[in-house]
C-alpha atoms as a PDB file:
ATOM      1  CA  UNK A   1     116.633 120.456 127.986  1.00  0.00           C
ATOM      2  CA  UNK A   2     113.894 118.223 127.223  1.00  0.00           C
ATOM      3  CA  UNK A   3     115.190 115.007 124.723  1.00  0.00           C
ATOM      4  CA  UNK A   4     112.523 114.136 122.114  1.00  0.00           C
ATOM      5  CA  UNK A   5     111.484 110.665 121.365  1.00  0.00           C
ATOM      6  CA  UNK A   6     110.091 108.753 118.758  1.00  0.00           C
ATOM      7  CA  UNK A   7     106.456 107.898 118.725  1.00  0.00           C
ATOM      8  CA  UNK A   8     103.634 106.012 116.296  1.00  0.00           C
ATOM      9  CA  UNK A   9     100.174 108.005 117.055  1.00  0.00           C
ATOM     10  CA  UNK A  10      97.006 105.734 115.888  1.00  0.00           C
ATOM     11  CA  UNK A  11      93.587 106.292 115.667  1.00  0.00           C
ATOM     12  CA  UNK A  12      91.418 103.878 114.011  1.00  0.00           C
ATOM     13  CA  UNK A  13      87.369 104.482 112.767  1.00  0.00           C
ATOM     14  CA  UNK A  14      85.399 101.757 111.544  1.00  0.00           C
ATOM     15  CA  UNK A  15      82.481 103.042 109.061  1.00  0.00           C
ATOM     16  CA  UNK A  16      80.795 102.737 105.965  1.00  0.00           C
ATOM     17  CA  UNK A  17      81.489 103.916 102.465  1.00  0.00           C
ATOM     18  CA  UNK A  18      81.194 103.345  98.644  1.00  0.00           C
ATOM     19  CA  UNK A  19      85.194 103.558  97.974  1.00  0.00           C
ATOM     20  CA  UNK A  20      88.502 103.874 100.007  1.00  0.00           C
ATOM     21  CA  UNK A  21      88.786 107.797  99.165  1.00  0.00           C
ATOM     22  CA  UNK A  22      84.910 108.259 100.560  1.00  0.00           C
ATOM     23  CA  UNK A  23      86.287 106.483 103.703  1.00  0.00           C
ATOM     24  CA  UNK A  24      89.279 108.282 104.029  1.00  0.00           C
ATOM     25  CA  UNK A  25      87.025 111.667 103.791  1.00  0.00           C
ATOM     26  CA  UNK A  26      84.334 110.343 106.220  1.00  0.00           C
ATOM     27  CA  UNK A  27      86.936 109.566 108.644  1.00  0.00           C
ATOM     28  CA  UNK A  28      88.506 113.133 107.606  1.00  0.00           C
ATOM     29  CA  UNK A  29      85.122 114.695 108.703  1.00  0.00           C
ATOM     30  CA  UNK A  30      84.709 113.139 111.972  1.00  0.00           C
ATOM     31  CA  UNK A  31      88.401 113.923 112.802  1.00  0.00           C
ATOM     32  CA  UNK A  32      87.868 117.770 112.040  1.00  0.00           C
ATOM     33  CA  UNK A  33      84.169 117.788 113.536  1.00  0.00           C
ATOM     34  CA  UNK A  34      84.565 120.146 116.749  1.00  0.00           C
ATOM     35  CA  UNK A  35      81.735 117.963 118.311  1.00  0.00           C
ATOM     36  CA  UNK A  36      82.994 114.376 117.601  1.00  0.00           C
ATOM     37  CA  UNK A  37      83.985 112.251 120.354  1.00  0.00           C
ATOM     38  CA  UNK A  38      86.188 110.097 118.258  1.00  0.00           C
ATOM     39  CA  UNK A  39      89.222 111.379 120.601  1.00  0.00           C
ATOM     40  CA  UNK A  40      90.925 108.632 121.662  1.00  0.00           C
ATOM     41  CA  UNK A  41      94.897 107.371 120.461  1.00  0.00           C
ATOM     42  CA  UNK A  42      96.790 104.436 120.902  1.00  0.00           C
ATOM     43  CA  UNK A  43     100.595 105.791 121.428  1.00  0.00           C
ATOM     44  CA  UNK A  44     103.146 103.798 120.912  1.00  0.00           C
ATOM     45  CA  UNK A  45     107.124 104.115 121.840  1.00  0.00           C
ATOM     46  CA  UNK A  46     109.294 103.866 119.000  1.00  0.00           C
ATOM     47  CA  UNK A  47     112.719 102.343 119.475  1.00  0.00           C
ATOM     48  CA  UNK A  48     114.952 105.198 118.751  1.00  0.00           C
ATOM     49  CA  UNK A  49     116.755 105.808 115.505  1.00  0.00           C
ATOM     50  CA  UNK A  50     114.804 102.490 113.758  1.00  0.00           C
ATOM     51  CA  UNK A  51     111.724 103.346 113.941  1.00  0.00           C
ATOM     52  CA  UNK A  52     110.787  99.927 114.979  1.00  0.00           C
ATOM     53  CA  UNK A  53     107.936  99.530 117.937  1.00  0.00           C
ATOM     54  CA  UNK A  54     109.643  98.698 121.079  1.00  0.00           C
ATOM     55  CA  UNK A  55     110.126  95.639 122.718  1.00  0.00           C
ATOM     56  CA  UNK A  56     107.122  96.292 125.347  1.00  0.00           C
ATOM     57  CA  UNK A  57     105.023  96.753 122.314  1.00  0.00           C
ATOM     58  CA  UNK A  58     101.606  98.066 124.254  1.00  0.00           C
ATOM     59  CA  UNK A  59     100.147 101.364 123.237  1.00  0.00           C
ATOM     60  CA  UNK A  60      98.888 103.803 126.568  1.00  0.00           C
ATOM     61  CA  UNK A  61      95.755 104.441 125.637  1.00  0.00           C
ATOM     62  CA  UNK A  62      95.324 109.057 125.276  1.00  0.00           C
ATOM     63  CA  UNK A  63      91.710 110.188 125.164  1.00  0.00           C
ATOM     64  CA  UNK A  64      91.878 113.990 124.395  1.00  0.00           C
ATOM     65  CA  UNK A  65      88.284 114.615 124.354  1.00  0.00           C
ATOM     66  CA  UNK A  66      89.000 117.544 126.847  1.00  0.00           C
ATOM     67  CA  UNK A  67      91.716 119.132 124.735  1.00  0.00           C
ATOM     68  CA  UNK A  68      91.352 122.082 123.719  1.00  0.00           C
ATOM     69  CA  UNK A  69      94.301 124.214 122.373  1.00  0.00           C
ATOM     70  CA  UNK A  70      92.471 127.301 121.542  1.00  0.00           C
ATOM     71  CA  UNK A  71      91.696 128.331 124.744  1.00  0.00           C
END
C-alpha cells in the first residue's frame, strides 16, 4: 500500500493585464491551451500533518510538457 504525502504544486506566469481577474483568466487560458508550453512546476514536500514546507525547503523542478493523460 502506497502512503500519500503532502505536497504544495506551483506554477507561476508573469504577463500583462488591465486588472487582477484579466490576469487570473490570461493565465487560465494559457494553462488550458493544449499547445502552451507553460508546463513546468515547482513541487514542494510538505511536512506532514502541518502543512508547513519542510525543512529542506527546495522545490524539484517537474516539466510535464510530454504529459499526456488522454492517450
Amino acid at each position: 500500500m502506497r502512503t500519500l504525502k503532502e505536497y504544495r504544486v506551483v506554477w507561476e506566469i508573469e504577463l500583462y493585464a488591465c486588472s487582477p481577474r484579466e490576469a487570473a483568466q490570461r493565465a487560465l487560458e494559457t494553462q488550458r491551451d493544449p499547445d502552451s508550453t507553460a508546463t513546468g512546476f515547482d513541487v514542494y514536500r510538505l511536512d506532514a500533518g502541518t502543512g508547513v514546507q519542510s525543512a529542506t525547503g527546495e522545490p524539484v523542478h517537474v516539466d510535464l510538457g510530454r504529459y499526456h493523460p488522454l492517450e
